[in-house]
N, C-alpha and C. Protein backbone atom coordinates (compact mmCIF):
# COMPACT_ATOMS: atom_id res chain seq x y z
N UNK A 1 -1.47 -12.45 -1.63
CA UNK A 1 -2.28 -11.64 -2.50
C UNK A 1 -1.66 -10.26 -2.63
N UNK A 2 -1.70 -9.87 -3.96
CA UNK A 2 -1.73 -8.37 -4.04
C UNK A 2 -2.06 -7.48 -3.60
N UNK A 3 -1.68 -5.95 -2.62
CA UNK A 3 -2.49 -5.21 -2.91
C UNK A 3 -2.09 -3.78 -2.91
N UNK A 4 -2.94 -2.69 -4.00
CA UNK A 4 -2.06 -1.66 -3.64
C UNK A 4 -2.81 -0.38 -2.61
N UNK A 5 -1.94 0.14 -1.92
CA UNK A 5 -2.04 1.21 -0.57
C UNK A 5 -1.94 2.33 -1.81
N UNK A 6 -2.75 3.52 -1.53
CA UNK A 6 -2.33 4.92 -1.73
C UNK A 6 -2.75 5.81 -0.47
N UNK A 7 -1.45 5.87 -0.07
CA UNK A 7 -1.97 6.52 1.24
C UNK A 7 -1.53 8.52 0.77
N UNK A 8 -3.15 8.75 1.37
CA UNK A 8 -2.57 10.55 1.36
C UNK A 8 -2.53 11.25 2.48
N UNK A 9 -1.18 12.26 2.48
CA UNK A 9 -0.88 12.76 3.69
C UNK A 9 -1.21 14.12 3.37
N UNK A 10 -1.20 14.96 4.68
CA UNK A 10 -0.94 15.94 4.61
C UNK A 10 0.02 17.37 4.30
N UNK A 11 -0.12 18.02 3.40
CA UNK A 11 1.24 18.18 2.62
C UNK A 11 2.23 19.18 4.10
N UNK A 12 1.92 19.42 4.86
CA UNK A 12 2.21 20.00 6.07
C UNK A 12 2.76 19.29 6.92
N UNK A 13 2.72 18.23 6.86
CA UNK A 13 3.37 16.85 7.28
C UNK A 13 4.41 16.04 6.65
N UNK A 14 4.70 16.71 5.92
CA UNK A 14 5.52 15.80 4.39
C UNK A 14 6.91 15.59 5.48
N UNK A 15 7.72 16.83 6.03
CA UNK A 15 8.29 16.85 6.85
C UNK A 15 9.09 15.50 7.58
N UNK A 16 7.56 15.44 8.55
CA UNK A 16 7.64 14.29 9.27
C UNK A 16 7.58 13.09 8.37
N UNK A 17 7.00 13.20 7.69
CA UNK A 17 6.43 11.50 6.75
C UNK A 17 7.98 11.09 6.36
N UNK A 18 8.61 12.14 5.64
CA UNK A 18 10.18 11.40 5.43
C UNK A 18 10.96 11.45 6.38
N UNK A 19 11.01 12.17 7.19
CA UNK A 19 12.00 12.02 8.47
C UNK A 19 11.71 10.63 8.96
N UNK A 20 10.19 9.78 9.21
CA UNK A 20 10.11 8.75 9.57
C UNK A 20 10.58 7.81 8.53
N UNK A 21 10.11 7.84 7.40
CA UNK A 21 10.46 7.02 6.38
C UNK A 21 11.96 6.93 5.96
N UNK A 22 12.61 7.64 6.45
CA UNK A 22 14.51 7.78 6.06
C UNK A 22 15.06 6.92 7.67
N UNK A 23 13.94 7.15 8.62
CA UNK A 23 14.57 6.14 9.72
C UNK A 23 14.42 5.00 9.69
N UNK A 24 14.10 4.51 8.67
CA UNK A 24 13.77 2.87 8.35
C UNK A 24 12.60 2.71 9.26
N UNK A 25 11.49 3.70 9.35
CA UNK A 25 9.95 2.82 9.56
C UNK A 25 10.03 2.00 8.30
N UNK A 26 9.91 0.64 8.86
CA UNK A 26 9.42 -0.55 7.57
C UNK A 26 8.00 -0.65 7.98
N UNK A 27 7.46 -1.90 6.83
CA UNK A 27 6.36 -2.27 6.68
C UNK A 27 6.40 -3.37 8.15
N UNK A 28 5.47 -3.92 8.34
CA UNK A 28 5.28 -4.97 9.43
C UNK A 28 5.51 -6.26 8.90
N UNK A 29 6.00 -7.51 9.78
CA UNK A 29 6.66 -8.75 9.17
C UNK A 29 4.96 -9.11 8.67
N UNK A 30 5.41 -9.99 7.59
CA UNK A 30 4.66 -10.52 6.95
C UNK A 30 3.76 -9.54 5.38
N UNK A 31 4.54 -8.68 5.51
CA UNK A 31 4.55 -7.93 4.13
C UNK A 31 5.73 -7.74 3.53
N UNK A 32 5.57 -7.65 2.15
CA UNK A 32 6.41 -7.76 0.71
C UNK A 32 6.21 -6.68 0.01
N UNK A 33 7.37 -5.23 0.08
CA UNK A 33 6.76 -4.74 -0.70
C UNK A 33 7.38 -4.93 -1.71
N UNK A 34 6.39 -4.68 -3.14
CA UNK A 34 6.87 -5.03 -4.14
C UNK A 34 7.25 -3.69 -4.88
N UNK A 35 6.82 -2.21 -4.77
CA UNK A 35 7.83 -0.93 -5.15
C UNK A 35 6.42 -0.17 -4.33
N UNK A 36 6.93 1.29 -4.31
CA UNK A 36 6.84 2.43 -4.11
C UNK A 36 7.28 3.34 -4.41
N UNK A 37 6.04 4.61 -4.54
CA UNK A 37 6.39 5.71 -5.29
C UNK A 37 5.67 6.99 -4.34
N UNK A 38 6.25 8.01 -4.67
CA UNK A 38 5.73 9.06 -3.58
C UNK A 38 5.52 10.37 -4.98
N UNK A 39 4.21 10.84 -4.43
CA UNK A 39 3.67 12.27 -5.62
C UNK A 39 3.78 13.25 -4.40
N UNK A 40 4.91 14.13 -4.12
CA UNK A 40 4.88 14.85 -2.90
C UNK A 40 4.22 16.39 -3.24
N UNK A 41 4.26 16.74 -4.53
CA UNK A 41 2.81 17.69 -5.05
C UNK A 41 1.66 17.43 -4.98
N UNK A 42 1.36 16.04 -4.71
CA UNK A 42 -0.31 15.50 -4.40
C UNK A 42 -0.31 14.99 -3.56
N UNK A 43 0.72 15.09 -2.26
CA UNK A 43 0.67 14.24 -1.11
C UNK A 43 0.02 12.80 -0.89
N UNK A 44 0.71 12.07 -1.34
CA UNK A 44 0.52 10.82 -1.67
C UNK A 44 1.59 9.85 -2.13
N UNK A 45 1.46 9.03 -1.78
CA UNK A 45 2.32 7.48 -1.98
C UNK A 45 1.72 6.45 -2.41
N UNK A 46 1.98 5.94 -3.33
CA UNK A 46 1.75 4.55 -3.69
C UNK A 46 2.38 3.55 -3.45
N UNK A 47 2.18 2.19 -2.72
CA UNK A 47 2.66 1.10 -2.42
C UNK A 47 2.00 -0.18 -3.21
N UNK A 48 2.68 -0.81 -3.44
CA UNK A 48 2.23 -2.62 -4.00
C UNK A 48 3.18 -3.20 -3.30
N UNK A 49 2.18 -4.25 -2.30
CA UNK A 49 2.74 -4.70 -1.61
C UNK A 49 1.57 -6.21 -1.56
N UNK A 50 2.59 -7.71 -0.80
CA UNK A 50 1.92 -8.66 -1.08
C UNK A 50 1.88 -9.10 0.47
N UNK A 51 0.85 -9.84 0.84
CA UNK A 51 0.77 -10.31 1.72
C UNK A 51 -0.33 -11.42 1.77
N UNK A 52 -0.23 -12.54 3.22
CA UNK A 52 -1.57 -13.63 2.83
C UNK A 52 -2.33 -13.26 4.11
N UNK A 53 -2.26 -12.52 5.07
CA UNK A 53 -2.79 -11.92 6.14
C UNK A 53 -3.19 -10.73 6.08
N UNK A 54 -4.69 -11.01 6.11
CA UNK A 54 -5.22 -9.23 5.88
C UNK A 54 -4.99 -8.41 7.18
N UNK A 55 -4.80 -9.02 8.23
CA UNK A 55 -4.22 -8.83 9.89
C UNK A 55 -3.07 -7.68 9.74
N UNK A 56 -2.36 -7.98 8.73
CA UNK A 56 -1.01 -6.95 8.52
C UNK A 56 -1.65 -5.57 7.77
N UNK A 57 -2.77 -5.58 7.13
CA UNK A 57 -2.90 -4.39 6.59
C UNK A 57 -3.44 -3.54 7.53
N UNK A 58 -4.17 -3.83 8.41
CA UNK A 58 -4.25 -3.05 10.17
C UNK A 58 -3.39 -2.31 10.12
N UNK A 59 -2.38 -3.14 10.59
CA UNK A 59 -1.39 -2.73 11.20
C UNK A 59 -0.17 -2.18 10.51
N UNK A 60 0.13 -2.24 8.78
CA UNK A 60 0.77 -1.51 8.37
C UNK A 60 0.12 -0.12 8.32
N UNK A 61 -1.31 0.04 8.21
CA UNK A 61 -1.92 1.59 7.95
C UNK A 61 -1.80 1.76 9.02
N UNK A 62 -1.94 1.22 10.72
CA UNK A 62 -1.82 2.11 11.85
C UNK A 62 -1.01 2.79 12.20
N UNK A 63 0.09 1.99 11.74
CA UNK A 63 1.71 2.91 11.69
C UNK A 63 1.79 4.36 11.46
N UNK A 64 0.98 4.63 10.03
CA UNK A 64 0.88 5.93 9.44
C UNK A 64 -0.48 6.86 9.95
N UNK A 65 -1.14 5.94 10.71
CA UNK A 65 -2.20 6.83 10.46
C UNK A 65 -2.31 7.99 11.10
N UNK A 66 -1.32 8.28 12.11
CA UNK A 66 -0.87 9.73 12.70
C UNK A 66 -0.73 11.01 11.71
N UNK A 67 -0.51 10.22 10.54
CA UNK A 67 0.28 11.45 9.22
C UNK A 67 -1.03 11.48 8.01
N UNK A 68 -1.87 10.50 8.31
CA UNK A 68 -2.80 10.57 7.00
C UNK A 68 -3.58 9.30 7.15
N UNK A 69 -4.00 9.04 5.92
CA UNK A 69 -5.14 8.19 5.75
C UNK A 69 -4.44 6.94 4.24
N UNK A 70 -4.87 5.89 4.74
CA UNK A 70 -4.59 4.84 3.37
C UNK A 70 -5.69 4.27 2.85
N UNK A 71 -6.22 4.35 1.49
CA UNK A 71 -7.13 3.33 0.72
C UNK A 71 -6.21 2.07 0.36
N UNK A 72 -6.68 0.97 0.86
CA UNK A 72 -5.81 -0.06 0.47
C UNK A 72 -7.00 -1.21 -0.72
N UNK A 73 -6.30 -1.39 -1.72
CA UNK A 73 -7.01 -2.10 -2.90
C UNK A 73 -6.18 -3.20 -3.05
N UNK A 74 -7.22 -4.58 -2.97
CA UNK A 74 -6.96 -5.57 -4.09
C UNK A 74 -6.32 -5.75 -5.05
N UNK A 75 -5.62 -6.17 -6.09
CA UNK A 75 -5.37 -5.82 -7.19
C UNK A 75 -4.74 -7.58 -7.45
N UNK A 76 -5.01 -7.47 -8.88
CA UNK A 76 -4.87 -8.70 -9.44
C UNK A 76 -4.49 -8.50 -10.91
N UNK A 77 -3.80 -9.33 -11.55
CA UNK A 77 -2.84 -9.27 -12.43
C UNK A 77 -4.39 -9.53 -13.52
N UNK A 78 -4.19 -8.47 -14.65
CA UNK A 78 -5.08 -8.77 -15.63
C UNK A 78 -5.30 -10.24 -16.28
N UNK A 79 -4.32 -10.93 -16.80
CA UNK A 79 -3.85 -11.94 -17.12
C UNK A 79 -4.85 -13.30 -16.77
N UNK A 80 -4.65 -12.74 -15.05
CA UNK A 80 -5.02 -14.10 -14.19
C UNK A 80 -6.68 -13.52 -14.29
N UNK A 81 -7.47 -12.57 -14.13
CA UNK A 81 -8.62 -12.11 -14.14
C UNK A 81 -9.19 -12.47 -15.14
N UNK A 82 -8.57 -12.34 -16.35
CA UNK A 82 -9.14 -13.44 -17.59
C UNK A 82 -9.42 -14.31 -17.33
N UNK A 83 -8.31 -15.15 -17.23
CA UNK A 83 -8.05 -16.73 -17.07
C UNK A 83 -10.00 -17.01 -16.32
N UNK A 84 -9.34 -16.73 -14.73
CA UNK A 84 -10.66 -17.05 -14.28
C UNK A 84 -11.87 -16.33 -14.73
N UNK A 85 -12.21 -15.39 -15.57
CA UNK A 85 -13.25 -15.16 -15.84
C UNK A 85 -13.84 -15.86 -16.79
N UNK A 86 -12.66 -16.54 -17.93
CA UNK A 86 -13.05 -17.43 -18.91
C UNK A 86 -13.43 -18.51 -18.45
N UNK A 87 -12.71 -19.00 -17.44
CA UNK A 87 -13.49 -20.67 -16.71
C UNK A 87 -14.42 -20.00 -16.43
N UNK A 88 -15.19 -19.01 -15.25
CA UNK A 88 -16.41 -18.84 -15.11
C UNK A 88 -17.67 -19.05 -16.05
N UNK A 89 -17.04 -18.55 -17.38
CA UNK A 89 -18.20 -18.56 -18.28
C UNK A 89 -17.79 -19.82 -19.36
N UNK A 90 -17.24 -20.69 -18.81
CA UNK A 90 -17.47 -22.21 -19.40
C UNK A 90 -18.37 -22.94 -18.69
């Protein structure tokens, strides 16, 4: 499943957040990320990332959570949200 992380840090921390992130902190096995983007004027990152274990999203936000906080969302391809919404209402 899809889902996307926007995690926001503290801009006082930015520092550290890439010093870790340039040492190859990765994600935890059993995640895919699919891109990332960083707004370092709004302290924040965006991730889309896939996984079938919600067990890993623990534990990818615990990693960070020294530096900030992550909302992690669902997300599903418009396309397919149709699809099944149209069978629903058959």
């Amino acid at each position: 499943m899809l889902f996307m992380a926007i995690f926001n840090f503290d801009p006082e921390k930015r520092e550290v957040l890439v010093k870790r992130r340039l040492e190859g902190n990765r994600s935890p096995e059993g995640i895919k990320i699919v891109g990332e983007w960083i707004d370092f004027a709004g302290g924040r990152v965006f991730r889309v990332f896939e996984t079938s274990e919600t067990a890993h999203l623990a534990v990818a936000a615990y990693a960070w959570s020294d530096l900030g906080y992550a909302e992690v969302i669902p997300i599903i391809k418009t396309k397919d949200a149709l699809r099944i919404l149209k069978m629903l209402g058959d």
